[in-house]
Structures are given as structure tokens and as C-alpha cells.
PDBML (XML) file of the C-alpha atoms, coordinates in Angstrom:
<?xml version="1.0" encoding="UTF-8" ?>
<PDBx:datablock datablockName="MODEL"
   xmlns:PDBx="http://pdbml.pdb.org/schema/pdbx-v50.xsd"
   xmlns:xsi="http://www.w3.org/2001/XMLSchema-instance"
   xsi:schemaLocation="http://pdbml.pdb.org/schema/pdbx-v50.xsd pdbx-v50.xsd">
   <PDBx:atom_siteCategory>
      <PDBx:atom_site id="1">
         <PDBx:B_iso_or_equiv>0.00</PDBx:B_iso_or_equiv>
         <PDBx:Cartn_x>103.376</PDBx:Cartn_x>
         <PDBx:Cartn_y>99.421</PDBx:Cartn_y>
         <PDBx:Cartn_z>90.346</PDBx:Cartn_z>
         <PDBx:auth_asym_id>A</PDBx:auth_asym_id>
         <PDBx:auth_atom_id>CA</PDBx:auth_atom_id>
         <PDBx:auth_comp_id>UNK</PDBx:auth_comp_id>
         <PDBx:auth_seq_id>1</PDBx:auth_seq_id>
         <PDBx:group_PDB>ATOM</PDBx:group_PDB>
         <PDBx:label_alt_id xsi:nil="true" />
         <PDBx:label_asym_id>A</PDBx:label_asym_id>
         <PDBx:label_atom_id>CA</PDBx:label_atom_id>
         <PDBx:label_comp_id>UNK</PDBx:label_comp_id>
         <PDBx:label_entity_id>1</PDBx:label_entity_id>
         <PDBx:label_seq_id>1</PDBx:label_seq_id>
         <PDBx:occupancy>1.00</PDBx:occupancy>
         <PDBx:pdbx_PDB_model_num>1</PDBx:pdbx_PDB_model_num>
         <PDBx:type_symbol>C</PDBx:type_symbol>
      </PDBx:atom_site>
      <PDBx:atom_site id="2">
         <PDBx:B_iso_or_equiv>0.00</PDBx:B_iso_or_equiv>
         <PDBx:Cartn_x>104.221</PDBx:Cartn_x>
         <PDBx:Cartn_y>96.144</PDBx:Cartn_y>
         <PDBx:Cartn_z>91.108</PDBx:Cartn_z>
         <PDBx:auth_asym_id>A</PDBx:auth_asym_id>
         <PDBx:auth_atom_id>CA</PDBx:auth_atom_id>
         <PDBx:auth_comp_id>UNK</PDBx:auth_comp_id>
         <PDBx:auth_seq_id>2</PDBx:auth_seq_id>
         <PDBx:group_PDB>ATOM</PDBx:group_PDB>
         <PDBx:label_alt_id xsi:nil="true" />
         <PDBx:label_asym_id>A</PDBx:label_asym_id>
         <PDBx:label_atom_id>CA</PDBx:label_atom_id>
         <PDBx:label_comp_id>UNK</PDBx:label_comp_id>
         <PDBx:label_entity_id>1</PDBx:label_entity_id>
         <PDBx:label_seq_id>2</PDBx:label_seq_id>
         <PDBx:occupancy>1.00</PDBx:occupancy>
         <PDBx:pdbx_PDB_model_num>1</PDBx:pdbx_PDB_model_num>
         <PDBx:type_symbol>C</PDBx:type_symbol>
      </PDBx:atom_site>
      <PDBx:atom_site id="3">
         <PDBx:B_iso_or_equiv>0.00</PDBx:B_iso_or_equiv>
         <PDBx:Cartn_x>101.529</PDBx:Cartn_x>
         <PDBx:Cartn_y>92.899</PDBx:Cartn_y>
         <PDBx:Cartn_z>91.249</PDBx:Cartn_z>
         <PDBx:auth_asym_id>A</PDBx:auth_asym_id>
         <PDBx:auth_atom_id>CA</PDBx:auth_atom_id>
         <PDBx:auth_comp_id>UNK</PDBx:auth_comp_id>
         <PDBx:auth_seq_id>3</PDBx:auth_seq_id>
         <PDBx:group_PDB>ATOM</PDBx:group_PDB>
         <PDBx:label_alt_id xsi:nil="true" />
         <PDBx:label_asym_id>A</PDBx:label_asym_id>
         <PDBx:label_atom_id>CA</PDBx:label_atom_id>
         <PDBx:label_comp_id>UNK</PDBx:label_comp_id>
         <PDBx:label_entity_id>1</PDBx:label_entity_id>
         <PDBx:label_seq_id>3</PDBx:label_seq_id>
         <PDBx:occupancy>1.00</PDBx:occupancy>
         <PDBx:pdbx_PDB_model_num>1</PDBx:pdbx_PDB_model_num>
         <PDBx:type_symbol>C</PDBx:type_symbol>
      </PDBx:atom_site>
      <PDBx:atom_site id="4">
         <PDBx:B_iso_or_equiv>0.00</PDBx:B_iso_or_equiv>
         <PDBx:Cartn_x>98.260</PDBx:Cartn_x>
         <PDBx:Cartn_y>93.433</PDBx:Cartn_y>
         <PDBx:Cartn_z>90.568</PDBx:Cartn_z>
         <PDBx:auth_asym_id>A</PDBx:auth_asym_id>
         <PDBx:auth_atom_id>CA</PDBx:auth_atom_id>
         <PDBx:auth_comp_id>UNK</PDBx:auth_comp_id>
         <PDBx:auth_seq_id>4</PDBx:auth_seq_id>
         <PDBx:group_PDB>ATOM</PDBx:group_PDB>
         <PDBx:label_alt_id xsi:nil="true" />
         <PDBx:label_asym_id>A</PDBx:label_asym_id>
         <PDBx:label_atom_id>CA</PDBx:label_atom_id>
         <PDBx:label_comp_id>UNK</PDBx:label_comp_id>
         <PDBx:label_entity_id>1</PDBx:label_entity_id>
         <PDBx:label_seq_id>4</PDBx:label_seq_id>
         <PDBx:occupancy>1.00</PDBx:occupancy>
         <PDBx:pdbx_PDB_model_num>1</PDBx:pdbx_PDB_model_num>
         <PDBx:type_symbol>C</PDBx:type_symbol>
      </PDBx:atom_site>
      <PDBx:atom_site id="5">
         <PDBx:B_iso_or_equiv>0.00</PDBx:B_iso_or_equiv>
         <PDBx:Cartn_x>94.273</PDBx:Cartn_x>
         <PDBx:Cartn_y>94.293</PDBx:Cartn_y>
         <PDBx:Cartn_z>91.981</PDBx:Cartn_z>
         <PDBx:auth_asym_id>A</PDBx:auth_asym_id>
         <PDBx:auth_atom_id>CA</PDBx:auth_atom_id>
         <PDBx:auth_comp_id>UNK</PDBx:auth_comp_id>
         <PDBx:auth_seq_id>5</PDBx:auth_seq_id>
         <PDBx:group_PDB>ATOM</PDBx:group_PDB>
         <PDBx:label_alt_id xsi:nil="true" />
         <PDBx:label_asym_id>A</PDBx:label_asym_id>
         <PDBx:label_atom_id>CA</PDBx:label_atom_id>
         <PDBx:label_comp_id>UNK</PDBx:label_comp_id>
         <PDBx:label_entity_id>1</PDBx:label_entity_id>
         <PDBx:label_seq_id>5</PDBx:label_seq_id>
         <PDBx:occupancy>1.00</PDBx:occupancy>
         <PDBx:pdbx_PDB_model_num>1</PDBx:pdbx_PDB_model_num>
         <PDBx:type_symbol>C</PDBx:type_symbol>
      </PDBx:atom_site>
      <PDBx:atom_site id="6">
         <PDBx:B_iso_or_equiv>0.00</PDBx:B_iso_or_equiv>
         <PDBx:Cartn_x>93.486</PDBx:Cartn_x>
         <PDBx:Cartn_y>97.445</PDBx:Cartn_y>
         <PDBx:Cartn_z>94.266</PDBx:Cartn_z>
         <PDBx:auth_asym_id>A</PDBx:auth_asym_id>
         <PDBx:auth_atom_id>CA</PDBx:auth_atom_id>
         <PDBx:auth_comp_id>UNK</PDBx:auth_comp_id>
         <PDBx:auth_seq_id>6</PDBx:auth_seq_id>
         <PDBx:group_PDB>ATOM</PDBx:group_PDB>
         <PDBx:label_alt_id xsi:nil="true" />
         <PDBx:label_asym_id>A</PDBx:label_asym_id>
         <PDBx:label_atom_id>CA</PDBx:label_atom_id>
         <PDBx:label_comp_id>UNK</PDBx:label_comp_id>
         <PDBx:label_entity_id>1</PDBx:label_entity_id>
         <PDBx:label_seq_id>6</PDBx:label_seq_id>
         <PDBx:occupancy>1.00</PDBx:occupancy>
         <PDBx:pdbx_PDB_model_num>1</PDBx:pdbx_PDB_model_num>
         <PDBx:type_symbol>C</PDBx:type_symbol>
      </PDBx:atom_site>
      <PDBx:atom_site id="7">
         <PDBx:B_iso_or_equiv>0.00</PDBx:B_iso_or_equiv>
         <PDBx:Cartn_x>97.314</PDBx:Cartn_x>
         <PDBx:Cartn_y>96.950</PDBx:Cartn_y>
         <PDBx:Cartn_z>95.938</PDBx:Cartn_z>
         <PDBx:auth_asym_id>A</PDBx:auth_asym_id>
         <PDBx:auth_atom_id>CA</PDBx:auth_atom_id>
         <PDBx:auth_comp_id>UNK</PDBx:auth_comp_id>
         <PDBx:auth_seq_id>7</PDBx:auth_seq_id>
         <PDBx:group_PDB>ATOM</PDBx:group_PDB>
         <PDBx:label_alt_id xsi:nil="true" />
         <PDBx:label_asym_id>A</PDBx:label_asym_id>
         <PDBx:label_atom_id>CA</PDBx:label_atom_id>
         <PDBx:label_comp_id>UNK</PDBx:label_comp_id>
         <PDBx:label_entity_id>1</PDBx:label_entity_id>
         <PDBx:label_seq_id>7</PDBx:label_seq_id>
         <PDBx:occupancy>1.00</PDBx:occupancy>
         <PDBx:pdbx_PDB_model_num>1</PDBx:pdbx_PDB_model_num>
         <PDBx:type_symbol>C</PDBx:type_symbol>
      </PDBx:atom_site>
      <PDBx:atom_site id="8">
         <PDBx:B_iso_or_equiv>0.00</PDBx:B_iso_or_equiv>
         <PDBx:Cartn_x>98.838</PDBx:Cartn_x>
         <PDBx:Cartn_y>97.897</PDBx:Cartn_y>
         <PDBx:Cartn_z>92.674</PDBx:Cartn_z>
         <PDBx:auth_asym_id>A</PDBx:auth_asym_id>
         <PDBx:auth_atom_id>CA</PDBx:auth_atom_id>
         <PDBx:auth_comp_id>UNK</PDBx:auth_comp_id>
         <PDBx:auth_seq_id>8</PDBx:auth_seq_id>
         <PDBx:group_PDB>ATOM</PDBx:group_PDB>
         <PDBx:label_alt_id xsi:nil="true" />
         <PDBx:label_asym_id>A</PDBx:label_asym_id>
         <PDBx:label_atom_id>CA</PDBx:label_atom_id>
         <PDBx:label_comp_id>UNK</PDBx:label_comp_id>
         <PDBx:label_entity_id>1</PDBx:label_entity_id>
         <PDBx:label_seq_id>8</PDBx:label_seq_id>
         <PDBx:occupancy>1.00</PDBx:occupancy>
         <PDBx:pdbx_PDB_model_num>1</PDBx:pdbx_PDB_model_num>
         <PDBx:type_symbol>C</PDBx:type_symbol>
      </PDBx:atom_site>
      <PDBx:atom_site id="9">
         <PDBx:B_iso_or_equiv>0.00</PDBx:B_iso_or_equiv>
         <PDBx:Cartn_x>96.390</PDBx:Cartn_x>
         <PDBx:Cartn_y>100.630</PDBx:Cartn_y>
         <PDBx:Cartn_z>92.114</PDBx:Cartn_z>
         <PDBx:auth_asym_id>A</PDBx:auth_asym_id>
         <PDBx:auth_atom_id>CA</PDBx:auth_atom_id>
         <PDBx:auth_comp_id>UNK</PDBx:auth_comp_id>
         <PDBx:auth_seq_id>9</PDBx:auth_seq_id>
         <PDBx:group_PDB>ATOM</PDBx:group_PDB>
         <PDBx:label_alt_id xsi:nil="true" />
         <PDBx:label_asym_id>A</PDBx:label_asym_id>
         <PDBx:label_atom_id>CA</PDBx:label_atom_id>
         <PDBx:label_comp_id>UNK</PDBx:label_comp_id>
         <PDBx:label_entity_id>1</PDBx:label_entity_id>
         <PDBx:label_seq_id>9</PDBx:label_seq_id>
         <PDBx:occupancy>1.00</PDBx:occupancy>
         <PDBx:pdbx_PDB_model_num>1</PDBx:pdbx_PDB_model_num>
         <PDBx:type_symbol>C</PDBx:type_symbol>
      </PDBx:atom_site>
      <PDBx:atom_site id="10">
         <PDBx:B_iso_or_equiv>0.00</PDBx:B_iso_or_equiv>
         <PDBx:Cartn_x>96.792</PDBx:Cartn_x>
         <PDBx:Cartn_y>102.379</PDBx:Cartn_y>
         <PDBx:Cartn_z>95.624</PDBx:Cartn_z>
         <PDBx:auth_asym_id>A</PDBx:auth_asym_id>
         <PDBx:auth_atom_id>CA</PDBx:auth_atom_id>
         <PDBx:auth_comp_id>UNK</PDBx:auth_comp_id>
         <PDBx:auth_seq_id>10</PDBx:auth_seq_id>
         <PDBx:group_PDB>ATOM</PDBx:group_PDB>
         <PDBx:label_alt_id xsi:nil="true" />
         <PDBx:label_asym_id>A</PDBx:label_asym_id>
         <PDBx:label_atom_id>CA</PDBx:label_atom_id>
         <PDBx:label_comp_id>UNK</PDBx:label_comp_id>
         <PDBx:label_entity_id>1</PDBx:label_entity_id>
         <PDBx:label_seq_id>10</PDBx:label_seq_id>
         <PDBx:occupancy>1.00</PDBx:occupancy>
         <PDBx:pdbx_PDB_model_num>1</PDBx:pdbx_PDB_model_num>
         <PDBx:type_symbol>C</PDBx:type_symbol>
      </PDBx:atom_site>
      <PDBx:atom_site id="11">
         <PDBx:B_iso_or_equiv>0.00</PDBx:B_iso_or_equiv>
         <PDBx:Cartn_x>100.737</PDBx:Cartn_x>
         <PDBx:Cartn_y>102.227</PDBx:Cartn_y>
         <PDBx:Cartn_z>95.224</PDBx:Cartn_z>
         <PDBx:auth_asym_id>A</PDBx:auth_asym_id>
         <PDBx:auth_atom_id>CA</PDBx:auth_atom_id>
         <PDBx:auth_comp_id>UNK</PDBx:auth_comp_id>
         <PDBx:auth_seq_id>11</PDBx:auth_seq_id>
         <PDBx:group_PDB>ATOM</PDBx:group_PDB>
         <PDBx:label_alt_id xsi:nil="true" />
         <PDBx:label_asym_id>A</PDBx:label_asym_id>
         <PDBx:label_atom_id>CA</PDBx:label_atom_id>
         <PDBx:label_comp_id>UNK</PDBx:label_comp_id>
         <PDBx:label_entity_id>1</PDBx:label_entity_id>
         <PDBx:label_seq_id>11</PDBx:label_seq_id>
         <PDBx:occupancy>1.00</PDBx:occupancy>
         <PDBx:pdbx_PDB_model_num>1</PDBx:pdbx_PDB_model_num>
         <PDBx:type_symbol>C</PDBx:type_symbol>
      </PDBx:atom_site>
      <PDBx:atom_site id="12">
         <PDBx:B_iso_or_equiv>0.00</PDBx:B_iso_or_equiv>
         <PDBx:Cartn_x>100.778</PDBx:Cartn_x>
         <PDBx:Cartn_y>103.424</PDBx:Cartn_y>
         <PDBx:Cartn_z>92.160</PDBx:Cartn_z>
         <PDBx:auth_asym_id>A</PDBx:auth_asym_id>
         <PDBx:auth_atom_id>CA</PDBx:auth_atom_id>
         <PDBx:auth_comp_id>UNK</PDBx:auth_comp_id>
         <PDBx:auth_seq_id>12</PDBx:auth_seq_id>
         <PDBx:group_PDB>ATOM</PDBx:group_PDB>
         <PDBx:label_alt_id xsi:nil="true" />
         <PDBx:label_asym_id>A</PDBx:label_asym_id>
         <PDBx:label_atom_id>CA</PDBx:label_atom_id>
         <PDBx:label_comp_id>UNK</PDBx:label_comp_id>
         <PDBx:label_entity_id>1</PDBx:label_entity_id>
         <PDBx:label_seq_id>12</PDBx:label_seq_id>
         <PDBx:occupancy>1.00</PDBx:occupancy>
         <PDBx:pdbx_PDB_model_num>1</PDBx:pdbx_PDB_model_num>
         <PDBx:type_symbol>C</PDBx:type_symbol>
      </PDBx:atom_site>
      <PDBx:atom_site id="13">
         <PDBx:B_iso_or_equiv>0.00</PDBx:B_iso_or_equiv>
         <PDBx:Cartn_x>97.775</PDBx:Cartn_x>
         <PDBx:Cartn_y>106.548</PDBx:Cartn_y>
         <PDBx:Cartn_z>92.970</PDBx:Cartn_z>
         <PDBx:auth_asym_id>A</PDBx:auth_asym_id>
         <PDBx:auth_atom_id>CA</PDBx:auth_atom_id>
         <PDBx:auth_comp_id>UNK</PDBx:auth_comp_id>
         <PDBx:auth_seq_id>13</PDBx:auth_seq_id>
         <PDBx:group_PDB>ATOM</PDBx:group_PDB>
         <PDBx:label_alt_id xsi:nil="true" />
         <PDBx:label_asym_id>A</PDBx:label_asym_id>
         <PDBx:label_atom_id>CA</PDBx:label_atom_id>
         <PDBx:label_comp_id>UNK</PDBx:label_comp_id>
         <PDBx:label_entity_id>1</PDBx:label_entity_id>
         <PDBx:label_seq_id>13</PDBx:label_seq_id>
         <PDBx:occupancy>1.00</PDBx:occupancy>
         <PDBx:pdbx_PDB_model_num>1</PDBx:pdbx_PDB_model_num>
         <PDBx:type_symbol>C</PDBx:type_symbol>
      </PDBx:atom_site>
      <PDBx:atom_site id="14">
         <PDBx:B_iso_or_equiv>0.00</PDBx:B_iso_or_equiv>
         <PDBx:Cartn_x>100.472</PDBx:Cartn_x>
         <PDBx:Cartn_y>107.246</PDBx:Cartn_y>
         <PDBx:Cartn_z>95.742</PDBx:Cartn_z>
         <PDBx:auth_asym_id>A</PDBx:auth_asym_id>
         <PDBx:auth_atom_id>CA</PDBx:auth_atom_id>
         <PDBx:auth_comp_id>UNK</PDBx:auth_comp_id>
         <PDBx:auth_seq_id>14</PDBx:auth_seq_id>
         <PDBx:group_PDB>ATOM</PDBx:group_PDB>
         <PDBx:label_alt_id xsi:nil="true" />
         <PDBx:label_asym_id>A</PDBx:label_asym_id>
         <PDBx:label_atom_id>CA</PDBx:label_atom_id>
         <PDBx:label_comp_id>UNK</PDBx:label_comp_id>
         <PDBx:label_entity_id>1</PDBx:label_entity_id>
         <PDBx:label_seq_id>14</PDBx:label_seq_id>
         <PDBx:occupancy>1.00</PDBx:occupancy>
         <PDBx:pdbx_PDB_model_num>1</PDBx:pdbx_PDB_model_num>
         <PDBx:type_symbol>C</PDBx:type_symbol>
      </PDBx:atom_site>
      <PDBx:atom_site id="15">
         <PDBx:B_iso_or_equiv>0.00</PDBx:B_iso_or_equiv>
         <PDBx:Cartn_x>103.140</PDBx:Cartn_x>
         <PDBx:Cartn_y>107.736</PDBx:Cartn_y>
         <PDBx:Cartn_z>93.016</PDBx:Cartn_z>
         <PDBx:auth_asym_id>A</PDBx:auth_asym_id>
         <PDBx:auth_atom_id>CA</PDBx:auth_atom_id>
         <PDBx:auth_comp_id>UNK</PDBx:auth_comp_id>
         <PDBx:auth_seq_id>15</PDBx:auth_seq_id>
         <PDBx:group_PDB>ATOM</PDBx:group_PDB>
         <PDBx:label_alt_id xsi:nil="true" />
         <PDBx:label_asym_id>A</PDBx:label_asym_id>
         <PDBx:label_atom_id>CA</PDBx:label_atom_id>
         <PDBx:label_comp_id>UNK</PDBx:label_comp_id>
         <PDBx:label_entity_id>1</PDBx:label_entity_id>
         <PDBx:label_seq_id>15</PDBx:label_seq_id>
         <PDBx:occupancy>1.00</PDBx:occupancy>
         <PDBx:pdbx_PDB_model_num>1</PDBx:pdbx_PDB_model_num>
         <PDBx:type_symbol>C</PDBx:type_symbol>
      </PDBx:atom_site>
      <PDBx:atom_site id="16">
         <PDBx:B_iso_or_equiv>0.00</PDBx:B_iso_or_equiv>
         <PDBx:Cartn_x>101.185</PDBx:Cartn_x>
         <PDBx:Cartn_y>109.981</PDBx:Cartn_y>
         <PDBx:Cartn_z>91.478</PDBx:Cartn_z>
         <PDBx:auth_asym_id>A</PDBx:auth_asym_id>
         <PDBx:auth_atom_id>CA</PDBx:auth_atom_id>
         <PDBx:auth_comp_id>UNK</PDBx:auth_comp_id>
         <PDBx:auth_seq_id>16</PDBx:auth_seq_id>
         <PDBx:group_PDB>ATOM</PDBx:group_PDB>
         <PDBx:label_alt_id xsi:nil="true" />
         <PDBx:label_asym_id>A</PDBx:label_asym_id>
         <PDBx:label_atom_id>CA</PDBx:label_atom_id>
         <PDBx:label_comp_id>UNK</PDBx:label_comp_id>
         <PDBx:label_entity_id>1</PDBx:label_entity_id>
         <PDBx:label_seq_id>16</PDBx:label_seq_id>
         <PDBx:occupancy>1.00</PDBx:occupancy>
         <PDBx:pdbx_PDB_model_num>1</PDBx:pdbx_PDB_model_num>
         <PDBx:type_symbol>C</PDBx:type_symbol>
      </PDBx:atom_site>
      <PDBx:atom_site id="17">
         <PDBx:B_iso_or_equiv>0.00</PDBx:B_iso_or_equiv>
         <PDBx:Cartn_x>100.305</PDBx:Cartn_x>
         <PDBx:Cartn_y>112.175</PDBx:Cartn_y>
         <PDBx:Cartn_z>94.402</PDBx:Cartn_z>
         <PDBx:auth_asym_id>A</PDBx:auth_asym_id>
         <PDBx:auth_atom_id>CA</PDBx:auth_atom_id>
         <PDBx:auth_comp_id>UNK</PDBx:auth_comp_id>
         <PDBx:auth_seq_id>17</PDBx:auth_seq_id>
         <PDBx:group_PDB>ATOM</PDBx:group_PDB>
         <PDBx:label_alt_id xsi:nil="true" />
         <PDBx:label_asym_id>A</PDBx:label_asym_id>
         <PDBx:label_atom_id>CA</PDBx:label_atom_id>
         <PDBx:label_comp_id>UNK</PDBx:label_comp_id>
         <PDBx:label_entity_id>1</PDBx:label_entity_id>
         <PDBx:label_seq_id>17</PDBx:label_seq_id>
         <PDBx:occupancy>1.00</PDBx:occupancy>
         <PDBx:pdbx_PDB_model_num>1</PDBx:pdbx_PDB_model_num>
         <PDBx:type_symbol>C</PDBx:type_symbol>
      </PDBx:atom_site>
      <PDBx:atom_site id="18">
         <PDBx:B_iso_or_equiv>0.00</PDBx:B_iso_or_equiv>
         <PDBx:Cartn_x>103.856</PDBx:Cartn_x>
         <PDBx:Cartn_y>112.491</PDBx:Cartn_y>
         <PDBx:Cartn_z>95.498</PDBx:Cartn_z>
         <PDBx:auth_asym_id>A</PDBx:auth_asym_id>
         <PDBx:auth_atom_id>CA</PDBx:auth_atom_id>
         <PDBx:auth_comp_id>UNK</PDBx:auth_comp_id>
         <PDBx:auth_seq_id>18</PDBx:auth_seq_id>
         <PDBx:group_PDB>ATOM</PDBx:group_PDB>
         <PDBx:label_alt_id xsi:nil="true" />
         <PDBx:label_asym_id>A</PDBx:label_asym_id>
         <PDBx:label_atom_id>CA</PDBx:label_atom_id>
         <PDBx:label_comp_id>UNK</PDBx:label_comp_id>
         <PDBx:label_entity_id>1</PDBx:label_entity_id>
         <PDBx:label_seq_id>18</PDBx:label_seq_id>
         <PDBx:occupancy>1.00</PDBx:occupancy>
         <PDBx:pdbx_PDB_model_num>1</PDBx:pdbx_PDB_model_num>
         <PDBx:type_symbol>C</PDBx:type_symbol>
      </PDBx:atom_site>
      <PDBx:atom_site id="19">
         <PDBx:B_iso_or_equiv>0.00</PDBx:B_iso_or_equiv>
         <PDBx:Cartn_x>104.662</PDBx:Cartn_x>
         <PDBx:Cartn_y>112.891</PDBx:Cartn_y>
         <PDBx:Cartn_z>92.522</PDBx:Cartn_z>
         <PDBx:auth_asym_id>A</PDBx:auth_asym_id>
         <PDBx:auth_atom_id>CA</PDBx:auth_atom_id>
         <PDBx:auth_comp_id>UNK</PDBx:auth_comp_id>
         <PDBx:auth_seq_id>19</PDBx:auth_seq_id>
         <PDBx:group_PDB>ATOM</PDBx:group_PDB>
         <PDBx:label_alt_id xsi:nil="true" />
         <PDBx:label_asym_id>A</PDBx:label_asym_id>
         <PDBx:label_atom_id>CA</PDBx:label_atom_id>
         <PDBx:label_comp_id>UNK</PDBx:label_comp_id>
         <PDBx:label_entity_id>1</PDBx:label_entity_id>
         <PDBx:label_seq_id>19</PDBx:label_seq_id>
         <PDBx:occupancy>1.00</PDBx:occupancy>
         <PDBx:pdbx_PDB_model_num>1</PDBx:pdbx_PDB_model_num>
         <PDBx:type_symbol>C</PDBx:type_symbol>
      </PDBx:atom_site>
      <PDBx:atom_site id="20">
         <PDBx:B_iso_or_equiv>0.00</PDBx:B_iso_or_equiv>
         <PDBx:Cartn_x>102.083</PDBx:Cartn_x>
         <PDBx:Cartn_y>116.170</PDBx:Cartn_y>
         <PDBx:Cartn_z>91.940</PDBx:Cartn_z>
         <PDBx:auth_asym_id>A</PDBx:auth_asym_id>
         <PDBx:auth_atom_id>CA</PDBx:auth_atom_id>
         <PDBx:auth_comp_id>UNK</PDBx:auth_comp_id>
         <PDBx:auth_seq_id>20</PDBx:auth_seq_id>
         <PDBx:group_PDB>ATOM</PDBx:group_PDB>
         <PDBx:label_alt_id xsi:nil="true" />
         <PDBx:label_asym_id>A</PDBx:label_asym_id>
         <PDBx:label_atom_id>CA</PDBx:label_atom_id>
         <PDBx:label_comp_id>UNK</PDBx:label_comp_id>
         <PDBx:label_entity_id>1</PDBx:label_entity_id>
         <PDBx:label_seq_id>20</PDBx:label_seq_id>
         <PDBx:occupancy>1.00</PDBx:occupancy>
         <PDBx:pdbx_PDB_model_num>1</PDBx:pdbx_PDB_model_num>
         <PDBx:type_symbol>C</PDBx:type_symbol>
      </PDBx:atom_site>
      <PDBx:atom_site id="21">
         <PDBx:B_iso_or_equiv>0.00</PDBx:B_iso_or_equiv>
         <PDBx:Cartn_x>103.004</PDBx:Cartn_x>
         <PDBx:Cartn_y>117.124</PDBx:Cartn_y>
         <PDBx:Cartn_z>95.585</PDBx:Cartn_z>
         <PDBx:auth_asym_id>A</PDBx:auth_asym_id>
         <PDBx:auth_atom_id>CA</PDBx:auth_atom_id>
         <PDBx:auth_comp_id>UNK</PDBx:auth_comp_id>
         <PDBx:auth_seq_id>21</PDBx:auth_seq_id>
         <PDBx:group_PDB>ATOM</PDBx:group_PDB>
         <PDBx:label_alt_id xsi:nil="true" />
         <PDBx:label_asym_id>A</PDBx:label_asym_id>
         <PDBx:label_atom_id>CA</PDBx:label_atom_id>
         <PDBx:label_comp_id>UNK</PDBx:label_comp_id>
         <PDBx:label_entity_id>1</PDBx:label_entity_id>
         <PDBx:label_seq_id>21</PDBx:label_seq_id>
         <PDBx:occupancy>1.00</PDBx:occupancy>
         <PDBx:pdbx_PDB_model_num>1</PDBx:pdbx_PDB_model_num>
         <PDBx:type_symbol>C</PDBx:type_symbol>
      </PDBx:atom_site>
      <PDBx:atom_site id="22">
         <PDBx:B_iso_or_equiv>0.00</PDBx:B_iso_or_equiv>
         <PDBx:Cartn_x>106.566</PDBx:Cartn_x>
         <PDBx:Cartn_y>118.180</PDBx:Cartn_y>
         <PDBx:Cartn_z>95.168</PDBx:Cartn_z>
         <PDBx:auth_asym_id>A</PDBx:auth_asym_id>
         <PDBx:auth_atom_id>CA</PDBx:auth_atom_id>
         <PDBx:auth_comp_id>UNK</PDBx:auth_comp_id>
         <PDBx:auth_seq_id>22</PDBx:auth_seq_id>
         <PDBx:group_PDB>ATOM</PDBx:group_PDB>
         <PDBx:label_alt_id xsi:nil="true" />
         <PDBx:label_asym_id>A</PDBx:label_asym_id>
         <PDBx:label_atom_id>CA</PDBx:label_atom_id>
         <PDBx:label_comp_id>UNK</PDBx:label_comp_id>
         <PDBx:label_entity_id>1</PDBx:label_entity_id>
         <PDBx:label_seq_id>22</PDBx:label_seq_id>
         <PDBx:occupancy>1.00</PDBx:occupancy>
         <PDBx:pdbx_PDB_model_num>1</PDBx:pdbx_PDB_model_num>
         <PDBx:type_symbol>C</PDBx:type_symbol>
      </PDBx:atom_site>
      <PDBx:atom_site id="23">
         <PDBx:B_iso_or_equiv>0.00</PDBx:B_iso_or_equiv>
         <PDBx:Cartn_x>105.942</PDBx:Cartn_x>
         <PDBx:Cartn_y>118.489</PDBx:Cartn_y>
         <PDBx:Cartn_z>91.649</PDBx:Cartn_z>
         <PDBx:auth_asym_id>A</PDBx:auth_asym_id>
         <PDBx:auth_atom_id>CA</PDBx:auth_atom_id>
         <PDBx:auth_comp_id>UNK</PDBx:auth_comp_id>
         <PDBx:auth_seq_id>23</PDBx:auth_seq_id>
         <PDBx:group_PDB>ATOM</PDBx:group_PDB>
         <PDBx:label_alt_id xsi:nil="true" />
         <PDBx:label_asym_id>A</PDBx:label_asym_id>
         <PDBx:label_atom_id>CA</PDBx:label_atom_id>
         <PDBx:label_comp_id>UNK</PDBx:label_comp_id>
         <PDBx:label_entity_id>1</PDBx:label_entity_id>
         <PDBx:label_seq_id>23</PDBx:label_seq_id>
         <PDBx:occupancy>1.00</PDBx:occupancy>
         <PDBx:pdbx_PDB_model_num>1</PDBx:pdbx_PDB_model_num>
         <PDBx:type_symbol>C</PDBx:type_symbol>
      </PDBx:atom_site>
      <PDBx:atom_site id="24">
         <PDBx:B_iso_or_equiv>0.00</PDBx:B_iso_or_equiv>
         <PDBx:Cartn_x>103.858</PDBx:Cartn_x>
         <PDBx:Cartn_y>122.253</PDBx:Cartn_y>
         <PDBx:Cartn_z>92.888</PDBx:Cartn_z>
         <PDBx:auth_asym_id>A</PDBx:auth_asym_id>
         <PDBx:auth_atom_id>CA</PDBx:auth_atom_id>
         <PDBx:auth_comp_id>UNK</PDBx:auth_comp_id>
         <PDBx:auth_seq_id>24</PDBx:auth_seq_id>
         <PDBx:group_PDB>ATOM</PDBx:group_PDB>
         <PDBx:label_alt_id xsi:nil="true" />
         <PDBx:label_asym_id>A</PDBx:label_asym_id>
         <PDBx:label_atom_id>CA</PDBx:label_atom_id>
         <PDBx:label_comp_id>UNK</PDBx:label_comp_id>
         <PDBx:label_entity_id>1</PDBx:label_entity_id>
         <PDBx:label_seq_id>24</PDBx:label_seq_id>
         <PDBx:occupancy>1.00</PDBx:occupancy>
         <PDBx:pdbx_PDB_model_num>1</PDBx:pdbx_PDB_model_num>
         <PDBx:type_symbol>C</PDBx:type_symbol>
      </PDBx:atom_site>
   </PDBx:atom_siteCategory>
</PDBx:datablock>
């Protein structure tokens, strides 16, 4: 995810999710 601190973190935690959501 791009920058850095909890911003990056939260945009890349939403990767995953979406990524797990269509994923199943």
C-alpha cells in the first residue's frame, strides 16, 4: 500500500479482505 503508518496498514487490510471476499 502506498505511504506509510496506520493509513498504509488500513488500505492495505482492505486489500486483503476484498481480496478473501470474492476470493470465497
Amino acid at each position: 500500500a502506498v505511504g506509510h503508518g496506520i493509513e498504509a496498514a488500513n488500505l492495505s487490510a482492505l486489500a486483503i479482505n476484498t481480496y478473501r471476499w470474492s476470493r470465497r
